[in-house]
N, C-alpha and C. Protein backbone atom coordinates (compact mmCIF):
# COMPACT_ATOMS: atom_id res chain seq x y z
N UNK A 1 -50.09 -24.05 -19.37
CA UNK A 1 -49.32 -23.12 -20.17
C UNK A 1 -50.23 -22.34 -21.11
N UNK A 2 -49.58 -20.74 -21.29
CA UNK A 2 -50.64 -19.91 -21.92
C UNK A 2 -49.55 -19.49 -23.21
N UNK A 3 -49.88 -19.47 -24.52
CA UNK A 3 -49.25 -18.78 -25.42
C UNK A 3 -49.64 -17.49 -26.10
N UNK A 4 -49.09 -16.77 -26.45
CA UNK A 4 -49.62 -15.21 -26.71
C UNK A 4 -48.90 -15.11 -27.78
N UNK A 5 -49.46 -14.46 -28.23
CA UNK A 5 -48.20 -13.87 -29.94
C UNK A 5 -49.60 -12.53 -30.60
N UNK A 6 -48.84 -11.35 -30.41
CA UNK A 6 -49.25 -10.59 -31.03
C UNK A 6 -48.68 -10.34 -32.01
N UNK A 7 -49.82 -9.38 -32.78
CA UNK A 7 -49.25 -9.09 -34.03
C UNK A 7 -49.89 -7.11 -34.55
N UNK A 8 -49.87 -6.98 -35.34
CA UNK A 8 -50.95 -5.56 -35.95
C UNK A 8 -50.07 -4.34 -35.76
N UNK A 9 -48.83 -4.36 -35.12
CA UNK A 9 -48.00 -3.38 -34.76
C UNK A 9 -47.52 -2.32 -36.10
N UNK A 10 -46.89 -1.29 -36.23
CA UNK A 10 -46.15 -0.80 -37.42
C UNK A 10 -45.86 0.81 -37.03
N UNK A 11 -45.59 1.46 -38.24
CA UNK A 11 -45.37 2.62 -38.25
C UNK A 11 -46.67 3.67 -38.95
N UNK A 12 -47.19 4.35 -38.36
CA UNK A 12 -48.33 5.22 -38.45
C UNK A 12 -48.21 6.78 -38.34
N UNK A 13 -48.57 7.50 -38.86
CA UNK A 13 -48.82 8.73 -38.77
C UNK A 13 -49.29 8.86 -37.51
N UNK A 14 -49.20 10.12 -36.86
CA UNK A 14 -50.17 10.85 -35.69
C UNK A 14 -51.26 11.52 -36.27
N UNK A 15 -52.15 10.79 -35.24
CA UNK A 15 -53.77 11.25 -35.58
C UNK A 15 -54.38 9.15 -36.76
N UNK A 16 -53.68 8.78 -36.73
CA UNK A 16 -53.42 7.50 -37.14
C UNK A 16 -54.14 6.47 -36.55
N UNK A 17 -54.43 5.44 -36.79
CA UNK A 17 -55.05 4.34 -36.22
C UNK A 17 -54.51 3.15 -36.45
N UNK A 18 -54.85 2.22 -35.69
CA UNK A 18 -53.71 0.82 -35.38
C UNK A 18 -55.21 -0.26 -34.66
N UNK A 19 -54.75 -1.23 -34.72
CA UNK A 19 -55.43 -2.52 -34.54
C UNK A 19 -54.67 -3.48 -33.72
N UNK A 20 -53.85 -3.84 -32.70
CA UNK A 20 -53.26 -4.87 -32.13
C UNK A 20 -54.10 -5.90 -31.59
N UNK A 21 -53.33 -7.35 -32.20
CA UNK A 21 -54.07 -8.44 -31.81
C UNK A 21 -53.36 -9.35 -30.88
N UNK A 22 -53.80 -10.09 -30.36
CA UNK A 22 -53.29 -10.68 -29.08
C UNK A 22 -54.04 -12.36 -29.44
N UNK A 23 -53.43 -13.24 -29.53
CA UNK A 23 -54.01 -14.62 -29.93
C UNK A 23 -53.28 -15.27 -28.75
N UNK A 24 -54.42 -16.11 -28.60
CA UNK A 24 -54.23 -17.11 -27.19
C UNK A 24 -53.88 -18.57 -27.62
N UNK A 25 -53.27 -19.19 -26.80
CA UNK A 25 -53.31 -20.62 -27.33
C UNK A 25 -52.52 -21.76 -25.60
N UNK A 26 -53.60 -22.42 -25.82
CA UNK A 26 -52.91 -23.33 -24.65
C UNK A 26 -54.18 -23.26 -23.99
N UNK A 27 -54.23 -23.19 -22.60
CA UNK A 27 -54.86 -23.68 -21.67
C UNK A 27 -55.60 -22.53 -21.02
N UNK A 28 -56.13 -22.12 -22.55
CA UNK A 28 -57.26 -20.18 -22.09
C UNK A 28 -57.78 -20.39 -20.90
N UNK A 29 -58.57 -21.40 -21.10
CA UNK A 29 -59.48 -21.59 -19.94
C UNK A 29 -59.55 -20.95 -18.49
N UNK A 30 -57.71 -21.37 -18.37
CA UNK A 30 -56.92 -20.57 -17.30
C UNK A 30 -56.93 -19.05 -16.90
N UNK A 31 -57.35 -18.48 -17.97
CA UNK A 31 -56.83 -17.04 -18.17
C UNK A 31 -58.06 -16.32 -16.98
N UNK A 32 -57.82 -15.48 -16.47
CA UNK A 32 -59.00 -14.56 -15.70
C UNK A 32 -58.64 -13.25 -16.53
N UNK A 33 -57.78 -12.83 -16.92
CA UNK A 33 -57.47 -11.74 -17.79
C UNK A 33 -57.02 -11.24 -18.24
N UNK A 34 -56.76 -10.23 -19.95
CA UNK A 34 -55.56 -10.42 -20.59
C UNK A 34 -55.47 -8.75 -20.96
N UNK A 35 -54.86 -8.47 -20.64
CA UNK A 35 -54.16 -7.06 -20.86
C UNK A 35 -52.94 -6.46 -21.53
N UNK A 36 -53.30 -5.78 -22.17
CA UNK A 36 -51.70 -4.71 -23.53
C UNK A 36 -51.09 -4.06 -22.02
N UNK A 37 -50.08 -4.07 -22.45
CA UNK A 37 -49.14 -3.20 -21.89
C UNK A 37 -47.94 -2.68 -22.65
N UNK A 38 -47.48 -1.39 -22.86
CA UNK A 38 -46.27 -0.80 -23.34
C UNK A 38 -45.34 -0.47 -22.78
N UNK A 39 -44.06 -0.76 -23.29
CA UNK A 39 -43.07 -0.10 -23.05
C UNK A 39 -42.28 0.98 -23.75
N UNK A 40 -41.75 1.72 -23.24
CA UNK A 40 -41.08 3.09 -24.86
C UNK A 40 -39.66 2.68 -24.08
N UNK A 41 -38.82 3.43 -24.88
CA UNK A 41 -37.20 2.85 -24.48
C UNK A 41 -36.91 4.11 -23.46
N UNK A 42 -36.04 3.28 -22.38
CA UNK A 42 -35.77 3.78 -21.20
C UNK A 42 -37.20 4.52 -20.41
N UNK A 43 -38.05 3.94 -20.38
CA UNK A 43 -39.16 3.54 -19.77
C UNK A 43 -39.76 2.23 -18.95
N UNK A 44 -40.50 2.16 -17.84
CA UNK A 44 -40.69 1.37 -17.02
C UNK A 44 -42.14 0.69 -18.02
N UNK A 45 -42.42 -0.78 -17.98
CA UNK A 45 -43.50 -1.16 -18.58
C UNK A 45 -44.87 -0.33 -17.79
N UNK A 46 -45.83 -0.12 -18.67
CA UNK A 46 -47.12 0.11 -18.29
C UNK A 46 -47.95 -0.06 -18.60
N UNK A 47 -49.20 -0.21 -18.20
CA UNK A 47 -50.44 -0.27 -18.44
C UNK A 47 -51.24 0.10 -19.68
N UNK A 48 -51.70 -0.43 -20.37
CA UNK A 48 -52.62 -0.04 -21.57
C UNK A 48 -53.92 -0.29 -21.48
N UNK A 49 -54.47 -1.67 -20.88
CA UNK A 49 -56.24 -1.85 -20.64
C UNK A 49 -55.72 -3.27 -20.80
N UNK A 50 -57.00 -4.00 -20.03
CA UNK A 50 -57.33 -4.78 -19.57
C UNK A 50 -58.93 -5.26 -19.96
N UNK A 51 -59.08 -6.65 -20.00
CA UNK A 51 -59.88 -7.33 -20.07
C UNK A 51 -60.05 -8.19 -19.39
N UNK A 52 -61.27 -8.40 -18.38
CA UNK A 52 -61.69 -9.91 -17.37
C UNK A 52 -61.95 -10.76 -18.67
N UNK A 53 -62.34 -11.64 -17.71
CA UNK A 53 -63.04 -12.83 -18.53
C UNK A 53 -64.50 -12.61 -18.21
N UNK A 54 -65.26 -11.92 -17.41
CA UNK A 54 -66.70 -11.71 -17.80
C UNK A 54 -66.83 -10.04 -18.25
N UNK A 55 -65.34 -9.80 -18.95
CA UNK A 55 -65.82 -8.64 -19.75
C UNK A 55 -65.91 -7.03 -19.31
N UNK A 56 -65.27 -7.01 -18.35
CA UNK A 56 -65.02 -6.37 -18.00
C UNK A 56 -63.64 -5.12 -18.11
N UNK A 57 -63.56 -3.88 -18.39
CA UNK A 57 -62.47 -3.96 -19.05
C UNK A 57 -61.93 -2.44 -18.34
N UNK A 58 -61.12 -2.17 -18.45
CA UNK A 58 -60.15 -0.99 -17.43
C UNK A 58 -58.97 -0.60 -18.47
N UNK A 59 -58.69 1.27 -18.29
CA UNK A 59 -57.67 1.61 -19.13
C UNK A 59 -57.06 2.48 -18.21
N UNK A 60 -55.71 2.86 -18.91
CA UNK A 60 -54.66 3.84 -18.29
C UNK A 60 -55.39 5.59 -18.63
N UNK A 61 -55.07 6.11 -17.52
CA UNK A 61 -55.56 7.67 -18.23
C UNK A 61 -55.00 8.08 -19.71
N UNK A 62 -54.04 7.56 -19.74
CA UNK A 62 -53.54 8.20 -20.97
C UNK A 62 -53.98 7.72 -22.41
N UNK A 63 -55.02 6.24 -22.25
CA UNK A 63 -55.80 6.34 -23.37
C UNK A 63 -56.95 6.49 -23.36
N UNK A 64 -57.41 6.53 -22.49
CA UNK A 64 -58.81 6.42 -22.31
C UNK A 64 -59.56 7.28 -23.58
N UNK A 65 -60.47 7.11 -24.17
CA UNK A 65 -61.14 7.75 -25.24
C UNK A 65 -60.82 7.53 -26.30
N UNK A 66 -59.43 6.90 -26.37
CA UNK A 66 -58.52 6.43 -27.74
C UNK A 66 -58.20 4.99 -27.98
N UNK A 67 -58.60 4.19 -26.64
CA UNK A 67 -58.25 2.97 -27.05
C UNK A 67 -59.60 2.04 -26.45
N UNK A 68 -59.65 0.99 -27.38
CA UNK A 68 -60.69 -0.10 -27.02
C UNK A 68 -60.12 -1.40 -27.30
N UNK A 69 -60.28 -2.06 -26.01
CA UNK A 69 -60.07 -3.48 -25.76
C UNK A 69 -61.23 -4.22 -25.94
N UNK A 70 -61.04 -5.03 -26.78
CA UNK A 70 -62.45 -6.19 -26.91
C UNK A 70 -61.58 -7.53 -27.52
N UNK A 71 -62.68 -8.71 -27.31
CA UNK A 71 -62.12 -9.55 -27.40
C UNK A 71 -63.06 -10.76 -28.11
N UNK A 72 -62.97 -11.35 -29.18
CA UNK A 72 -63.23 -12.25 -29.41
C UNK A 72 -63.33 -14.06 -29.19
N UNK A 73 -64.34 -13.93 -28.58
CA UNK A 73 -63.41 -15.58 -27.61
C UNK A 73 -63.41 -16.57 -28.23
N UNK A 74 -64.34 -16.90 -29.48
CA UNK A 74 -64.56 -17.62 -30.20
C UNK A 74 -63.05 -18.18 -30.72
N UNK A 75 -62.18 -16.90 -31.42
CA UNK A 75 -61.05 -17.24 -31.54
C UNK A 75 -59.84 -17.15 -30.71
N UNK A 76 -60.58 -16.68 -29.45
CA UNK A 76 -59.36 -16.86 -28.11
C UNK A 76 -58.30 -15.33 -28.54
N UNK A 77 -59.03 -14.59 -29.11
CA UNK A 77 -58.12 -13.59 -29.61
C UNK A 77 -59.01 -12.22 -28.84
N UNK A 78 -57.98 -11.29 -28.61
CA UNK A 78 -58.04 -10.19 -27.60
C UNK A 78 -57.58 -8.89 -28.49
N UNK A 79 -58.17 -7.49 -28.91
CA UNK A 79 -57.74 -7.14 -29.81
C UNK A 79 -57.45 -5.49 -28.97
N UNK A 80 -56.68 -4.70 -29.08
CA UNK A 80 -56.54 -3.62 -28.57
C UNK A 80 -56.64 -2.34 -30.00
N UNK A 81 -57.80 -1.48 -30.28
CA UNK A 81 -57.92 -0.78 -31.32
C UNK A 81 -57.65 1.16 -30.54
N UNK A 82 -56.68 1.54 -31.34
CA UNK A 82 -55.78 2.77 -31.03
C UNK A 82 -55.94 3.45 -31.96
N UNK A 83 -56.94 4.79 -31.16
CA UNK A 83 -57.11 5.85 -32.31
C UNK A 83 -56.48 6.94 -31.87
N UNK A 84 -56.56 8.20 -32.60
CA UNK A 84 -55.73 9.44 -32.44
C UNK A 84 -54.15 9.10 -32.13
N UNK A 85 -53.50 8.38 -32.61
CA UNK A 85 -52.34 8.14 -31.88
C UNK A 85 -51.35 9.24 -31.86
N UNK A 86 -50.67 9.10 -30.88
CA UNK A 86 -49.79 10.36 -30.76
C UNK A 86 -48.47 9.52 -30.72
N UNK A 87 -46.86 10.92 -30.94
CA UNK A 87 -46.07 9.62 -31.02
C UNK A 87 -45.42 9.81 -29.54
N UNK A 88 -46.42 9.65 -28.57
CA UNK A 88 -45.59 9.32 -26.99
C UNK A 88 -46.43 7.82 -26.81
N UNK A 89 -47.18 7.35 -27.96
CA UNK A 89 -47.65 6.69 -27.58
C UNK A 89 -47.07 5.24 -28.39
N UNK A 90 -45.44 5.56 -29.05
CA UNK A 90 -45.24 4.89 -29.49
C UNK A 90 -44.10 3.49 -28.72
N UNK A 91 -43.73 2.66 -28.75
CA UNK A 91 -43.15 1.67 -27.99
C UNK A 91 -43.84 0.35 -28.53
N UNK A 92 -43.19 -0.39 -27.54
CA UNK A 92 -43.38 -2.37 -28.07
C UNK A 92 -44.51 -2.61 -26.93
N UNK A 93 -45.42 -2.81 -27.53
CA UNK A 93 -46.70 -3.44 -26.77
C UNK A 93 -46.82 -4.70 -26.35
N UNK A 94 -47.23 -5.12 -25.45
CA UNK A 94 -46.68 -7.12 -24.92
C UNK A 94 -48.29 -6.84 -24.32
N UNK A 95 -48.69 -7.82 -24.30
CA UNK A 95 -50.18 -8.34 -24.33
C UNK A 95 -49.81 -9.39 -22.98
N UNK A 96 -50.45 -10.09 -22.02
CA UNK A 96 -50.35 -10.50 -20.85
C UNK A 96 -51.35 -11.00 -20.73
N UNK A 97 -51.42 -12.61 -20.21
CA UNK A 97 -52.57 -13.20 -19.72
C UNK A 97 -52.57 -13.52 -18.21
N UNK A 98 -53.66 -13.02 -17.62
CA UNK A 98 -53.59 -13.32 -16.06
C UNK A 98 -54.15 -14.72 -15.78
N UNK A 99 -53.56 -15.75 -14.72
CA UNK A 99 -54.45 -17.22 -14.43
C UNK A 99 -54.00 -16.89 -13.29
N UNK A 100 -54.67 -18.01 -11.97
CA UNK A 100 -54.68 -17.96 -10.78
C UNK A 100 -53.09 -17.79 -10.17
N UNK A 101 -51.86 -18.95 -11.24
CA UNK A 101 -50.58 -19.27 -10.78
C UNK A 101 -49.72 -18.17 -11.36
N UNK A 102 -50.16 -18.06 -12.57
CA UNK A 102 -48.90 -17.03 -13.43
C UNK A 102 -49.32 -16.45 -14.08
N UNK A 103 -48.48 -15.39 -14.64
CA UNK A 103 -48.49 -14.53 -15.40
C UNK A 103 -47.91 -14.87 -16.98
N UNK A 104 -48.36 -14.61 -18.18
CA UNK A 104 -47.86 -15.04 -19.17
C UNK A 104 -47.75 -13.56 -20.17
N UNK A 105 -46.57 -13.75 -21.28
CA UNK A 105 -46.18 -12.76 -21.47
C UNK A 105 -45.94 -13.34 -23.19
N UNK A 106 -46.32 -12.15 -24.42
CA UNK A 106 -46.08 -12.15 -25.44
C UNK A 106 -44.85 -11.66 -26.20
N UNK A 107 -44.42 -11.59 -27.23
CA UNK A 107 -43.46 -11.04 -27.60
C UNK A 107 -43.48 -9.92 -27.46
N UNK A 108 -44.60 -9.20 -27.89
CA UNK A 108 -44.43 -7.67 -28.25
C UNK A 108 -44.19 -7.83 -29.64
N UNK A 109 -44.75 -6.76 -29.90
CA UNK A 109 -45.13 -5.84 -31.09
C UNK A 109 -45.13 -4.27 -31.41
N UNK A 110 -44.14 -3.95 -32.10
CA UNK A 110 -43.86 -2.83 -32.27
C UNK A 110 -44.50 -1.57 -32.73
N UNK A 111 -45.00 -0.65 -32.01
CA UNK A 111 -46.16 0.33 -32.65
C UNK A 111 -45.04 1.98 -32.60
N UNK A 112 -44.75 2.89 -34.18
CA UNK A 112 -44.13 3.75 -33.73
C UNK A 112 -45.27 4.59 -34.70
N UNK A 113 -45.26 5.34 -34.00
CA UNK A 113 -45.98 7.13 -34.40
C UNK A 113 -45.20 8.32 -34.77
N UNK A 114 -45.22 8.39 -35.92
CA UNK A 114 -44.44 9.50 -36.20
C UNK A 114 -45.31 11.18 -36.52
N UNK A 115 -44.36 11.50 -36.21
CA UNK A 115 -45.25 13.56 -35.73
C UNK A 115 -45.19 13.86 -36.97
């Protein structure tokens, strides 16, 4: 079992910056890789970036240049940092750990951008 609980979410200006954190707990070890994903309302979930476990890391076109995934392993924590934000880029972010069997899923955390 993998536990996730993000946090860093809020309400920001556009052109704004944000910090989302992603904390692991349970049986990391498991994890091959942990990735943000958003949803906005009446929207399908999607992609935000990704992180392997040897570090490797992949984003959606739509942030690319604005967002950085890095991760601290020491504290098993995964951090997603969001600059220029715009507000299409606002919605509940859920953080996701990949292991061989399952998929594991966070609460989400709320990020809104206002124009």
């Amino acid at each position: 079992q993998v536990q996730l609980v993000e946090s860093g979410g809020g309400l920001v200006q556009a052109g704004g910056s944000l910090r989302l954190s992603c904390a692991a707990s349970g049986s990391t070890f498991r994890i091959n890789a942990i990735g943000w994903y958003r949803q906005a309302p009446g929207k399908q979930r999607e992609l935000v970036a990704t992180i392997s476990s040897g570090g490797s890391t992949n984003y959606a076109d739509s942030v690319k240049g604005r967002a950085t995934i890095s991760r601290d392993s020491a504290k098993n924590t995964v951090y997603l940092q969001m600059n220029s934000l715009k507000p299409e880029d606002t919605a509940v972010y859920y953080c996701n750990a990949e292991t061989a069997l399952y998929y594991y899923w966070g609460q989400g955390t709320q990020v809104t951008v206002s124009s």
